[in-house]
N, C-alpha and C. Protein backbone atom coordinates (compact mmCIF):
# COMPACT_ATOMS: atom_id res chain seq x y z
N UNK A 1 14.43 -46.16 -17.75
CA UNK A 1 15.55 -46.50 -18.60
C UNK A 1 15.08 -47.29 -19.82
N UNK A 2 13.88 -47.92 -19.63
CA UNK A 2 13.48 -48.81 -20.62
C UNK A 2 13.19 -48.15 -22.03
N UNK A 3 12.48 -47.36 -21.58
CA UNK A 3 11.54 -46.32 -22.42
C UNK A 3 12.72 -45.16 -23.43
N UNK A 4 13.98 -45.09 -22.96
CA UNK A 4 14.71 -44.43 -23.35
C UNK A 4 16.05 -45.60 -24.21
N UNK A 5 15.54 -46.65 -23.98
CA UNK A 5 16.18 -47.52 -24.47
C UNK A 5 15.45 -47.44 -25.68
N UNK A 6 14.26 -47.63 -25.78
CA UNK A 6 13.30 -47.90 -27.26
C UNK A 6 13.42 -46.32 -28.10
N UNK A 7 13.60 -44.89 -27.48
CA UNK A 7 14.04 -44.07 -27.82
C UNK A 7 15.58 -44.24 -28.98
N UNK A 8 16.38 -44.85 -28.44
CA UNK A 8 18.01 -44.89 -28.93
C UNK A 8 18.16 -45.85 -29.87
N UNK A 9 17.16 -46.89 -29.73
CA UNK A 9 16.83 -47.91 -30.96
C UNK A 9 16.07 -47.22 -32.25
N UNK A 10 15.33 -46.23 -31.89
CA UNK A 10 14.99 -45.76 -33.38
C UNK A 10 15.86 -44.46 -33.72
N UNK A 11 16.40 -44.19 -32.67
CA UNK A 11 17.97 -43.34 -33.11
C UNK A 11 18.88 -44.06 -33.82
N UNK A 12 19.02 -45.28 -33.57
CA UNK A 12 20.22 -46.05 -34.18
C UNK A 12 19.67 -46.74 -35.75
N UNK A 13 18.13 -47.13 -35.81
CA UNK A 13 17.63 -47.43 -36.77
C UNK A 13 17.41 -46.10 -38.55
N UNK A 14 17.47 -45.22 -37.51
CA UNK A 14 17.27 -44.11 -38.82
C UNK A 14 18.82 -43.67 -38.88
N UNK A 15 19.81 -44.19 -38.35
CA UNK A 15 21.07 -43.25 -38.42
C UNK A 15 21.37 -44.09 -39.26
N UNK A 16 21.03 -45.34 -39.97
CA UNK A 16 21.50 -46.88 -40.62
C UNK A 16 20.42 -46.41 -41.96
N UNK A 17 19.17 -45.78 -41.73
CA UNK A 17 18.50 -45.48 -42.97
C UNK A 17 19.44 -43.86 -43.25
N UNK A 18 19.94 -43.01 -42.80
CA UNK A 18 20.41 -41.81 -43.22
C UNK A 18 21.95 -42.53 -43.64
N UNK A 19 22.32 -43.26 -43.53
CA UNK A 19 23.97 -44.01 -44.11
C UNK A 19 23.74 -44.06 -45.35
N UNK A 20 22.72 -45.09 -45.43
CA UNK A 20 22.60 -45.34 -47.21
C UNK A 20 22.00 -44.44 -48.04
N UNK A 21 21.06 -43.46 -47.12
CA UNK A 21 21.01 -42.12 -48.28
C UNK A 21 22.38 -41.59 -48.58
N UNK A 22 23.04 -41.59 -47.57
CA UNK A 22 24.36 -40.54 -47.38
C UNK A 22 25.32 -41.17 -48.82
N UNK A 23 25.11 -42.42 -48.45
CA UNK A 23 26.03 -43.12 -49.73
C UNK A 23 25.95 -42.89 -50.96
N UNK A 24 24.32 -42.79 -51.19
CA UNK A 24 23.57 -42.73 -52.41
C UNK A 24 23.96 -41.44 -52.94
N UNK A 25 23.93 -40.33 -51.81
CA UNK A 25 24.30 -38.95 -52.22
C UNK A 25 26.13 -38.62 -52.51
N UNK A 26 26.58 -39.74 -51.81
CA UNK A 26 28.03 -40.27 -52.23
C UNK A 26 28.38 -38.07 -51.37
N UNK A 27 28.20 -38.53 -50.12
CA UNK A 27 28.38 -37.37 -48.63
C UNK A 27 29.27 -37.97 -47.61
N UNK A 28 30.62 -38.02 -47.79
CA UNK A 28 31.80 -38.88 -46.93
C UNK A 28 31.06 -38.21 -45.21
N UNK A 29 30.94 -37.38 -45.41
CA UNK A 29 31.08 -36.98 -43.94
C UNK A 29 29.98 -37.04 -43.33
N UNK A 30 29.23 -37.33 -43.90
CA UNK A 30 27.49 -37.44 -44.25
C UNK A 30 27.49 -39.13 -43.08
N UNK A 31 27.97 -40.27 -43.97
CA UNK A 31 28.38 -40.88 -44.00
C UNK A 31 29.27 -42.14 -42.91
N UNK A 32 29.82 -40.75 -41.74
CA UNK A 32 31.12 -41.03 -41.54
C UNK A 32 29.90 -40.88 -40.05
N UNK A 33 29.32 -39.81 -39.84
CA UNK A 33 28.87 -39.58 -38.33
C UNK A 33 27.50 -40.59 -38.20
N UNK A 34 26.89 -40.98 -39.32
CA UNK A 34 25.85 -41.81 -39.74
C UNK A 34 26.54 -43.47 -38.67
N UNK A 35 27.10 -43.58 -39.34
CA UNK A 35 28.02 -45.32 -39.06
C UNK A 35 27.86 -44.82 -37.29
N UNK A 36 28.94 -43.73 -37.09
CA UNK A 36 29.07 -43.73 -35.84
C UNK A 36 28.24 -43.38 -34.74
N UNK A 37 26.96 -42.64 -35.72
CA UNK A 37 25.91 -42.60 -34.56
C UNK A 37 25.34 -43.98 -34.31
N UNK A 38 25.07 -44.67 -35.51
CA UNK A 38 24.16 -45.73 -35.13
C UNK A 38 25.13 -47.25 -34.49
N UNK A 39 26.26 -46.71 -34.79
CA UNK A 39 27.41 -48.15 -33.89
C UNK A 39 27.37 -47.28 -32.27
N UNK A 40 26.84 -46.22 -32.19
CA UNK A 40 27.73 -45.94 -30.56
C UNK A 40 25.89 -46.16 -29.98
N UNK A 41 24.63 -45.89 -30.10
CA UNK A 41 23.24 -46.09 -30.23
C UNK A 41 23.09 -47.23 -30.07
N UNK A 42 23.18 -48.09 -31.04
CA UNK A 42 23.25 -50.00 -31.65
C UNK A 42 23.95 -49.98 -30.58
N UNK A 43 24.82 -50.02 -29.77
CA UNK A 43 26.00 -50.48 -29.08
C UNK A 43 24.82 -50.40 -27.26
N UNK A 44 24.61 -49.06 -27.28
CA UNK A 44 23.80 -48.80 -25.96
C UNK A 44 22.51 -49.55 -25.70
N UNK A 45 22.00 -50.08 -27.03
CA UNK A 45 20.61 -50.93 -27.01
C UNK A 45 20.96 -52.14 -26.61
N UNK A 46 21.58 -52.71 -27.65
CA UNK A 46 21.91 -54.09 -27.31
C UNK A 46 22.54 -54.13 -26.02
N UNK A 47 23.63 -53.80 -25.48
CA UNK A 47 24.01 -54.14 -24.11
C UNK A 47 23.00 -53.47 -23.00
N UNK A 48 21.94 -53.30 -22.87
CA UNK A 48 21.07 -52.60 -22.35
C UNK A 48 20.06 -53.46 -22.51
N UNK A 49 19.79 -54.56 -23.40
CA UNK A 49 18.70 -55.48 -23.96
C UNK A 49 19.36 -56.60 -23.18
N UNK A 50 20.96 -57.03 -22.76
CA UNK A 50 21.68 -57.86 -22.49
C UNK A 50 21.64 -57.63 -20.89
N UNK A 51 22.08 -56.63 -20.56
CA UNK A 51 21.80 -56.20 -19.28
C UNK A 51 20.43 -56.37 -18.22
N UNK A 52 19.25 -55.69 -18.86
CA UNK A 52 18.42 -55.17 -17.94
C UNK A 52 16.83 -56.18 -18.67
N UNK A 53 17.42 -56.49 -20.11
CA UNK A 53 16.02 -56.85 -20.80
C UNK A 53 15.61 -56.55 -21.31
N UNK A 54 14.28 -56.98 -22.42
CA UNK A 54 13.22 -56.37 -23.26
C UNK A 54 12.77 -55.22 -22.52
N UNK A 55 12.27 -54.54 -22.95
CA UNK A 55 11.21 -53.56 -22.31
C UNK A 55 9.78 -54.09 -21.89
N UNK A 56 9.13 -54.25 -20.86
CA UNK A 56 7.97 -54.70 -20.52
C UNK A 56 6.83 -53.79 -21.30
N UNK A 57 5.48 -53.79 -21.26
CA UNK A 57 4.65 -52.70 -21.31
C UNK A 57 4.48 -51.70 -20.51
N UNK A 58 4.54 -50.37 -21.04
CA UNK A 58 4.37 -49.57 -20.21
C UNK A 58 2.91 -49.55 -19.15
N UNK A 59 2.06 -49.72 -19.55
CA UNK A 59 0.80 -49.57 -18.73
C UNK A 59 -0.41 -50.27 -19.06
């Protein structure tokens, strides 16, 4: 679960860098799934960081 946690964090981190392209390209809808990927992502990390913890090292 850990490992798929650090997965959804750089899902949520590039959906926050594809927003402000989206803006830049002035793309509402572009825009619109951007916010909501990276609030519903952002949302699964953090309570998952709150929950269970950092991620240890893998090996």
């Amino acid at each position: 679960m850990n490992l798929l946690m650090v997965i959804f964090g750089l899902v949520a981190i590039l959906a926050v860098v594809g927003t402000f392209q989206a803006i830049k390209e002035k793309n509402l809808l572009s825009v619109v799934f951007n916010v909501l990927s990276a609030a519903v992502f952002g949302w699964f990390v953090i309570m998952t960081v709150i929950n269970s913890g950092y991620p240890t090292k893998l090996h």
